[in-house]
PDB file of N, CA and C in Angstrom:
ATOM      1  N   UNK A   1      69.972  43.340  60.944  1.00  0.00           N
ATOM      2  CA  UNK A   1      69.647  43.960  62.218  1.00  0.00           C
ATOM      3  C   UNK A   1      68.344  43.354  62.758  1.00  0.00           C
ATOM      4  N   UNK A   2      68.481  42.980  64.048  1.00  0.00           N
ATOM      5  CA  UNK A   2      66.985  42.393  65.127  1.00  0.00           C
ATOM      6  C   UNK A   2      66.538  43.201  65.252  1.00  0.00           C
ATOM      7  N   UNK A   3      65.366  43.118  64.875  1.00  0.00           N
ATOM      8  CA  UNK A   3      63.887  44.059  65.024  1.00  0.00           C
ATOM      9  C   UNK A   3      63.477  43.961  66.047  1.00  0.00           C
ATOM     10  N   UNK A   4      63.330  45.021  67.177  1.00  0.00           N
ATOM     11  CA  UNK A   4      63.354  44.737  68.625  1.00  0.00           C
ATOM     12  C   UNK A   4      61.824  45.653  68.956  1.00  0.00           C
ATOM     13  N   UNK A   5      61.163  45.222  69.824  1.00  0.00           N
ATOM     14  CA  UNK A   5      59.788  45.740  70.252  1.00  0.00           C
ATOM     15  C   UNK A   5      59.812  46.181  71.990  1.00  0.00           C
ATOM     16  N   UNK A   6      58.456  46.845  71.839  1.00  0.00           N
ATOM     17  CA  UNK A   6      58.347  46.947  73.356  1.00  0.00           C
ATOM     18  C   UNK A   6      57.055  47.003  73.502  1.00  0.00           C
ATOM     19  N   UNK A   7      56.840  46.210  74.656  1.00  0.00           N
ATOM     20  CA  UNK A   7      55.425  45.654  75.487  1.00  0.00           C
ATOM     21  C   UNK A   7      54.639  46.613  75.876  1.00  0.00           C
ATOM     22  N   UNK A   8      53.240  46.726  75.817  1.00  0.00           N
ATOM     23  CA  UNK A   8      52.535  47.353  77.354  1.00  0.00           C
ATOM     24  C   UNK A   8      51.212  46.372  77.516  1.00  0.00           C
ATOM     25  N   UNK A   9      51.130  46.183  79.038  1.00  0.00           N
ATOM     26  CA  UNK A   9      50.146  45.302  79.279  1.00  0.00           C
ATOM     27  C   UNK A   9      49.665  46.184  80.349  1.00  0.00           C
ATOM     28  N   UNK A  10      47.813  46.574  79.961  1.00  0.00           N
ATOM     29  CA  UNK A  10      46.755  47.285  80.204  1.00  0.00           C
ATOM     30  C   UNK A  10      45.912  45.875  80.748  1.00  0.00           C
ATOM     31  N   UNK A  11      45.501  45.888  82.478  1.00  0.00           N
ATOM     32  CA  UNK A  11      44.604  45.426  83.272  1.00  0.00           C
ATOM     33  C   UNK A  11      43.410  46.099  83.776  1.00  0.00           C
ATOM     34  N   UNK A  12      42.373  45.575  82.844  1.00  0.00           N
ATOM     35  CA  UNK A  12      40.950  46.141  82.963  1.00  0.00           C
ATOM     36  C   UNK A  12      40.005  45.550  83.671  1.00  0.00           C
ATOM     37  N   UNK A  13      39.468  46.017  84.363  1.00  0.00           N
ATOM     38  CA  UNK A  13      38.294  45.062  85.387  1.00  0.00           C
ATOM     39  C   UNK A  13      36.912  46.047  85.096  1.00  0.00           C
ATOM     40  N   UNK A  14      35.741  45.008  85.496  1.00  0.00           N
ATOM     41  CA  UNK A  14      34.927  44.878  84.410  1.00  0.00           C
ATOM     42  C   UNK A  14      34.077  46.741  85.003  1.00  0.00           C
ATOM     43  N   UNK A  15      34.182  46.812  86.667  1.00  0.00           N
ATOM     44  CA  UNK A  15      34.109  48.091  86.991  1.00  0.00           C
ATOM     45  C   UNK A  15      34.999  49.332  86.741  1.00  0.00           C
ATOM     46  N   UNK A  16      35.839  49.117  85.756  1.00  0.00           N
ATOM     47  CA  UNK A  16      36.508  50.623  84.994  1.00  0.00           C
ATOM     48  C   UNK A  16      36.234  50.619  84.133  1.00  0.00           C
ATOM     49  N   UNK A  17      35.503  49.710  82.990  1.00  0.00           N
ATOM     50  CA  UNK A  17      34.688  49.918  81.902  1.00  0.00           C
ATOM     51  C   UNK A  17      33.644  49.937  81.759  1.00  0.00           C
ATOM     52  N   UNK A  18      32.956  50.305  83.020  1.00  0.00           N
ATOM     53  CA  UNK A  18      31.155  50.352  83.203  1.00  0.00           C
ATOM     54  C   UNK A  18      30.450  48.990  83.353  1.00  0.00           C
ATOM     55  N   UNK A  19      30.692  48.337  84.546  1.00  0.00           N
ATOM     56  CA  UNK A  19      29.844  47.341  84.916  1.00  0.00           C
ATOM     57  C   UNK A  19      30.477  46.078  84.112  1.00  0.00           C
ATOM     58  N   UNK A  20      29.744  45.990  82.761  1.00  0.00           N
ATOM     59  CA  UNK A  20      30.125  44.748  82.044  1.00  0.00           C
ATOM     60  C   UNK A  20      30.749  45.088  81.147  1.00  0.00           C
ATOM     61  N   UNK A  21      31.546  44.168  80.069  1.00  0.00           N
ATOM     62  CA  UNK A  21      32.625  44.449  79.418  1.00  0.00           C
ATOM     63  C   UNK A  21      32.163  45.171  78.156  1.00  0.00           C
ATOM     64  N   UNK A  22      32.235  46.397  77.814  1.00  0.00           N
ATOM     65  CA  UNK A  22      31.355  46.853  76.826  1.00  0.00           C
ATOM     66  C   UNK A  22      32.402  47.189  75.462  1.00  0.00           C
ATOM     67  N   UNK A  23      32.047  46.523  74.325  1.00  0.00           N
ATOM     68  CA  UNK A  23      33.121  46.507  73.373  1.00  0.00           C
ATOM     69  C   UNK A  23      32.933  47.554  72.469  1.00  0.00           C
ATOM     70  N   UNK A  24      31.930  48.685  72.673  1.00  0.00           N
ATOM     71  CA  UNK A  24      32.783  50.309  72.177  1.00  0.00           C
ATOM     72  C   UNK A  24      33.815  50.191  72.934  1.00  0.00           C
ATOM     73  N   UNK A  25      33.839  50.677  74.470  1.00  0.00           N
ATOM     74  CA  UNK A  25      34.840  50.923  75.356  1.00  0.00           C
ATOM     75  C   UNK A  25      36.207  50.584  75.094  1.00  0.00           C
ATOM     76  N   UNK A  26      36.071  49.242  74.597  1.00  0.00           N
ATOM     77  CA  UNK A  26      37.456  48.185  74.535  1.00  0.00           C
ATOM     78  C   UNK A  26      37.517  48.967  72.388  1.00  0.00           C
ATOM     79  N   UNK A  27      36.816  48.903  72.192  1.00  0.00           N
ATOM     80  CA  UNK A  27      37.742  49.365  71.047  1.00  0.00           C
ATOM     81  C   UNK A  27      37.755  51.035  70.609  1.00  0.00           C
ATOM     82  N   UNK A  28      37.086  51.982  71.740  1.00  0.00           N
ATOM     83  CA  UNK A  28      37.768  53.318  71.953  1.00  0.00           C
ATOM     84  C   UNK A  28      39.242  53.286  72.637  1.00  0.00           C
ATOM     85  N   UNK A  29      39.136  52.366  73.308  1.00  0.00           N
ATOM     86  CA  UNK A  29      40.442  52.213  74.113  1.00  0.00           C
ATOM     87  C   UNK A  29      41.892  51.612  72.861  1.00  0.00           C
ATOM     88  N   UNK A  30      41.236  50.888  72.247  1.00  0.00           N
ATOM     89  CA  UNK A  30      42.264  49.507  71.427  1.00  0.00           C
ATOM     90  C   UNK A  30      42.582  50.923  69.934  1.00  0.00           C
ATOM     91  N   UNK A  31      41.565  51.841  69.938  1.00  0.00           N
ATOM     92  CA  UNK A  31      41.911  52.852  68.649  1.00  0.00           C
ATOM     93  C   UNK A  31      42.969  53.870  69.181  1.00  0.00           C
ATOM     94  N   UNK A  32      42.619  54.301  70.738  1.00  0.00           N
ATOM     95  CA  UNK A  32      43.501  55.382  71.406  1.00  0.00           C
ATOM     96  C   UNK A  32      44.825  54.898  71.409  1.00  0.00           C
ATOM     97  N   UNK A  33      44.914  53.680  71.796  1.00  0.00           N
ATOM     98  CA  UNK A  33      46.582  53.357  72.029  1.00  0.00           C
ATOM     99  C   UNK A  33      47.159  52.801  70.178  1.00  0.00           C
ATOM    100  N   UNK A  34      46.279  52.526  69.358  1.00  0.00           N
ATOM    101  CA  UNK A  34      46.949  52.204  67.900  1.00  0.00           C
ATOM    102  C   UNK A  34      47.080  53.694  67.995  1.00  0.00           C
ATOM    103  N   UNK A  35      47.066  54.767  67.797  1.00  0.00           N
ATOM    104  CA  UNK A  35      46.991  56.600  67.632  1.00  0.00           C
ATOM    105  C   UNK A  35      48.930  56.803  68.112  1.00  0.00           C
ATOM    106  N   UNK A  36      48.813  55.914  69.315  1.00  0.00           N
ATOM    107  CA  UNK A  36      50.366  55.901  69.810  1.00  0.00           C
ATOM    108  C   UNK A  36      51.423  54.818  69.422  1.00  0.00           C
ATOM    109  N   UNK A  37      50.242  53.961  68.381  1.00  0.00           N
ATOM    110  CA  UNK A  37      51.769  53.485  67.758  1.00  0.00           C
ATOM    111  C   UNK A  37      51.524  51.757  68.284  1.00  0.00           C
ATOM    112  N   UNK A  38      50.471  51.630  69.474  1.00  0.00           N
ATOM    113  CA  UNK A  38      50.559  50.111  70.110  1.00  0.00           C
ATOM    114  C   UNK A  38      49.749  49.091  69.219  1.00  0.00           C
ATOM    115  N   UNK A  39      50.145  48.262  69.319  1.00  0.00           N
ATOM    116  CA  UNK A  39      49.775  47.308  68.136  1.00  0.00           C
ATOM    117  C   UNK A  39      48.843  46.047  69.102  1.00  0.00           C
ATOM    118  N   UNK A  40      47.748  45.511  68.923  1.00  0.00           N
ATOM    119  CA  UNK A  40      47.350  44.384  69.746  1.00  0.00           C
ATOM    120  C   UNK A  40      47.996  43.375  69.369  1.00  0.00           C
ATOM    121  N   UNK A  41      48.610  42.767  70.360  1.00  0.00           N
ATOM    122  CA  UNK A  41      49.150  41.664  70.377  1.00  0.00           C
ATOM    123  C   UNK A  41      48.290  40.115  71.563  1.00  0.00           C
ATOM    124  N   UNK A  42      47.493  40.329  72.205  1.00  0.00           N
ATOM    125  CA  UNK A  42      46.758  39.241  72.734  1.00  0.00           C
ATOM    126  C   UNK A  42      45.565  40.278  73.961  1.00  0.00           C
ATOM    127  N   UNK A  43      44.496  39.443  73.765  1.00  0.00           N
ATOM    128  CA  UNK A  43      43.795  39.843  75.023  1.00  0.00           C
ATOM    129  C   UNK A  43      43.269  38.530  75.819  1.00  0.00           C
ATOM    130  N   UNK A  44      43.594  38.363  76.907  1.00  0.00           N
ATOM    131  CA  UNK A  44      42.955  37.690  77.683  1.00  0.00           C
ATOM    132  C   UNK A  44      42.260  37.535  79.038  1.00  0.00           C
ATOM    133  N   UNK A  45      41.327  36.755  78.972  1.00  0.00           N
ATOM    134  CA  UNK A  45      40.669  36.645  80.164  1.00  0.00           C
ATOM    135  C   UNK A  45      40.906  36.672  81.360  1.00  0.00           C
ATOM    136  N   UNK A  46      40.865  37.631  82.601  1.00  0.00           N
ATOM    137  CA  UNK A  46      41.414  36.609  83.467  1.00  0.00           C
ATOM    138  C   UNK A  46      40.892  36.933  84.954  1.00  0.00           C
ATOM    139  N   UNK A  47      41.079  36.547  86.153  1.00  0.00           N
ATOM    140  CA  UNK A  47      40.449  37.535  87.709  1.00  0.00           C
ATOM    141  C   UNK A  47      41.496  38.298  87.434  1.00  0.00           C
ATOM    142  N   UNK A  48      40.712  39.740  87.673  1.00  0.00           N
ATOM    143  CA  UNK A  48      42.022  40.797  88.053  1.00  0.00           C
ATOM    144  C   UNK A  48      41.735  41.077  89.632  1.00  0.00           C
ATOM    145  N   UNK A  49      42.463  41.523  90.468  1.00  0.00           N
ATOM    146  CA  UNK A  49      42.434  41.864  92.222  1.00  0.00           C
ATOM    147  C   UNK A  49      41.550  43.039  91.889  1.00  0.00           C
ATOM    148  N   UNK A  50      40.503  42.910  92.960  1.00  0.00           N
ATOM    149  CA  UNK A  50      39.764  44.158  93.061  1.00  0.00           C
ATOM    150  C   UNK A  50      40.279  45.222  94.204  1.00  0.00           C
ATOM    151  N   UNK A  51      40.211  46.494  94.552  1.00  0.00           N
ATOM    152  CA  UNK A  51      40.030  47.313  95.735  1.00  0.00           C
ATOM    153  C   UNK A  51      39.810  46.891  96.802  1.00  0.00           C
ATOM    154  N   UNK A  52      39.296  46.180  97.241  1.00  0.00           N
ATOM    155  CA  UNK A  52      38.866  46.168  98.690  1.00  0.00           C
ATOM    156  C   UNK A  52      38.760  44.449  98.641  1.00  0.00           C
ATOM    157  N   UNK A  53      38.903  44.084  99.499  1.00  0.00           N
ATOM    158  CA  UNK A  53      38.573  42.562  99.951  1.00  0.00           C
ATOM    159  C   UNK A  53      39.683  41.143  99.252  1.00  0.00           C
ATOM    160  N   UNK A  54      39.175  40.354  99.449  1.00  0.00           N
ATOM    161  CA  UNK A  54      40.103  39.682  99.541  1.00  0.00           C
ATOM    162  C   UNK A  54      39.422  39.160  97.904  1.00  0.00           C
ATOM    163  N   UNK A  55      39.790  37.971  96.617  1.00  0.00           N
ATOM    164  CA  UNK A  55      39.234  37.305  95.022  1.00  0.00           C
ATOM    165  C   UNK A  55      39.319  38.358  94.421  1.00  0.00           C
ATOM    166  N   UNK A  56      38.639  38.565  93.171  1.00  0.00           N
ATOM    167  CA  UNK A  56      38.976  39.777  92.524  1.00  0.00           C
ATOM    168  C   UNK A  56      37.786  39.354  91.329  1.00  0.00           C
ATOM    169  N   UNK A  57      37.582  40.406  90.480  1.00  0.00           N
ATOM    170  CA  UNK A  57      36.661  40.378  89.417  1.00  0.00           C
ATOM    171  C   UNK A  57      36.854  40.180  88.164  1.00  0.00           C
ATOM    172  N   UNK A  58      35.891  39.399  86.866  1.00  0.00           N
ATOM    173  CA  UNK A  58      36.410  39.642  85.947  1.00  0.00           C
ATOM    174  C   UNK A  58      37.105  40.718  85.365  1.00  0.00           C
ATOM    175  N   UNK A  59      38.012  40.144  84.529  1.00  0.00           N
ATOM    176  CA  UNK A  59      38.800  41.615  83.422  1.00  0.00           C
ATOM    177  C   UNK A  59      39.187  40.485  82.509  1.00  0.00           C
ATOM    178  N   UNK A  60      40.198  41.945  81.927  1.00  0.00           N
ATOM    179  CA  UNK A  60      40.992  41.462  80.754  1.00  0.00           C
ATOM    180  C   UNK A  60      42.160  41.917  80.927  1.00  0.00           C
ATOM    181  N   UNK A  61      42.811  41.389  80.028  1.00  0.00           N
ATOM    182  CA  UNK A  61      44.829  41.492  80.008  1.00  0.00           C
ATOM    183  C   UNK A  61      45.049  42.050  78.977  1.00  0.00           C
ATOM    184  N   UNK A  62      45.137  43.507  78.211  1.00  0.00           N
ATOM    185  CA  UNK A  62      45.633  43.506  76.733  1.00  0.00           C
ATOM    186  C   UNK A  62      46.649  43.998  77.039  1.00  0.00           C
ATOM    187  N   UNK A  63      47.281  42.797  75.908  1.00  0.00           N
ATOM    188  CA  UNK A  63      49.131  43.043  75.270  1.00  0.00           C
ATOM    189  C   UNK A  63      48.974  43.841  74.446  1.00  0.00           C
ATOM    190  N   UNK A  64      49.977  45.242  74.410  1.00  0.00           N
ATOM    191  CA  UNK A  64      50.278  45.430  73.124  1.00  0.00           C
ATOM    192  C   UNK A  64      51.710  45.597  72.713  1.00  0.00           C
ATOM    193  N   UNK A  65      52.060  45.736  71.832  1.00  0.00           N
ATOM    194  CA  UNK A  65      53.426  45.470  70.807  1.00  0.00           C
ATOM    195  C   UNK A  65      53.585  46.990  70.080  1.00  0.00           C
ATOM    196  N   UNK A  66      54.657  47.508  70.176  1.00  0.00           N
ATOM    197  CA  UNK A  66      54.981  48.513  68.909  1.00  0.00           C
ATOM    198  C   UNK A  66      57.086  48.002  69.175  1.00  0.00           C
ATOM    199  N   UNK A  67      57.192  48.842  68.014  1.00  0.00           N
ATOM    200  CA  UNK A  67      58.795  48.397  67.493  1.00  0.00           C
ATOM    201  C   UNK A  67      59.307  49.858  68.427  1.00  0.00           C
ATOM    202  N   UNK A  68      60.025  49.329  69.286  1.00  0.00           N
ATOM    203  CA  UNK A  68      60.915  50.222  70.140  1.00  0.00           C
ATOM    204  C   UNK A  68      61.668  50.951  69.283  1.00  0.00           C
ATOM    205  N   UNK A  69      61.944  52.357  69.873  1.00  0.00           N
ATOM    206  CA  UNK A  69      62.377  53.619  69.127  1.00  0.00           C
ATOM    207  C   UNK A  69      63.979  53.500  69.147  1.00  0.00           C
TER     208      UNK A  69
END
């Protein structure tokens, strides 16, 4: 039997985690979703679109992975 998974990808910009990227934050966040089972599977860098205006601000991209129910 194929061991089958399911995705969630969480887009963080650097103003929903308090200004700059603060790594309690990212790993209160990375402990809350392991609690539900999500597994890290990649984080990356990237512009996320901001609110208002036109470019967008740093963030991050986290993948995560758990084995679909």
């Amino acid at each position: 039997m194929t061991q089958r998974f399911q995705y969630r990808v969480l887009q963080l910009r650097e103003s929903l985690i308090g200004g700059k990227l603060s790594a309690e934050r990212l790993e209160k966040l990375l402990n809350d979703e392991a609690a539900q089972g999500w597994q890290l599977k990649a984080i990356t860098s990237t512009e996320v679109k901001g609110r208002i205006g036109p470019g967008g601000v740093e963030g991050l991209l986290v993948t995560l992975e758990r084995p679909a129910s």
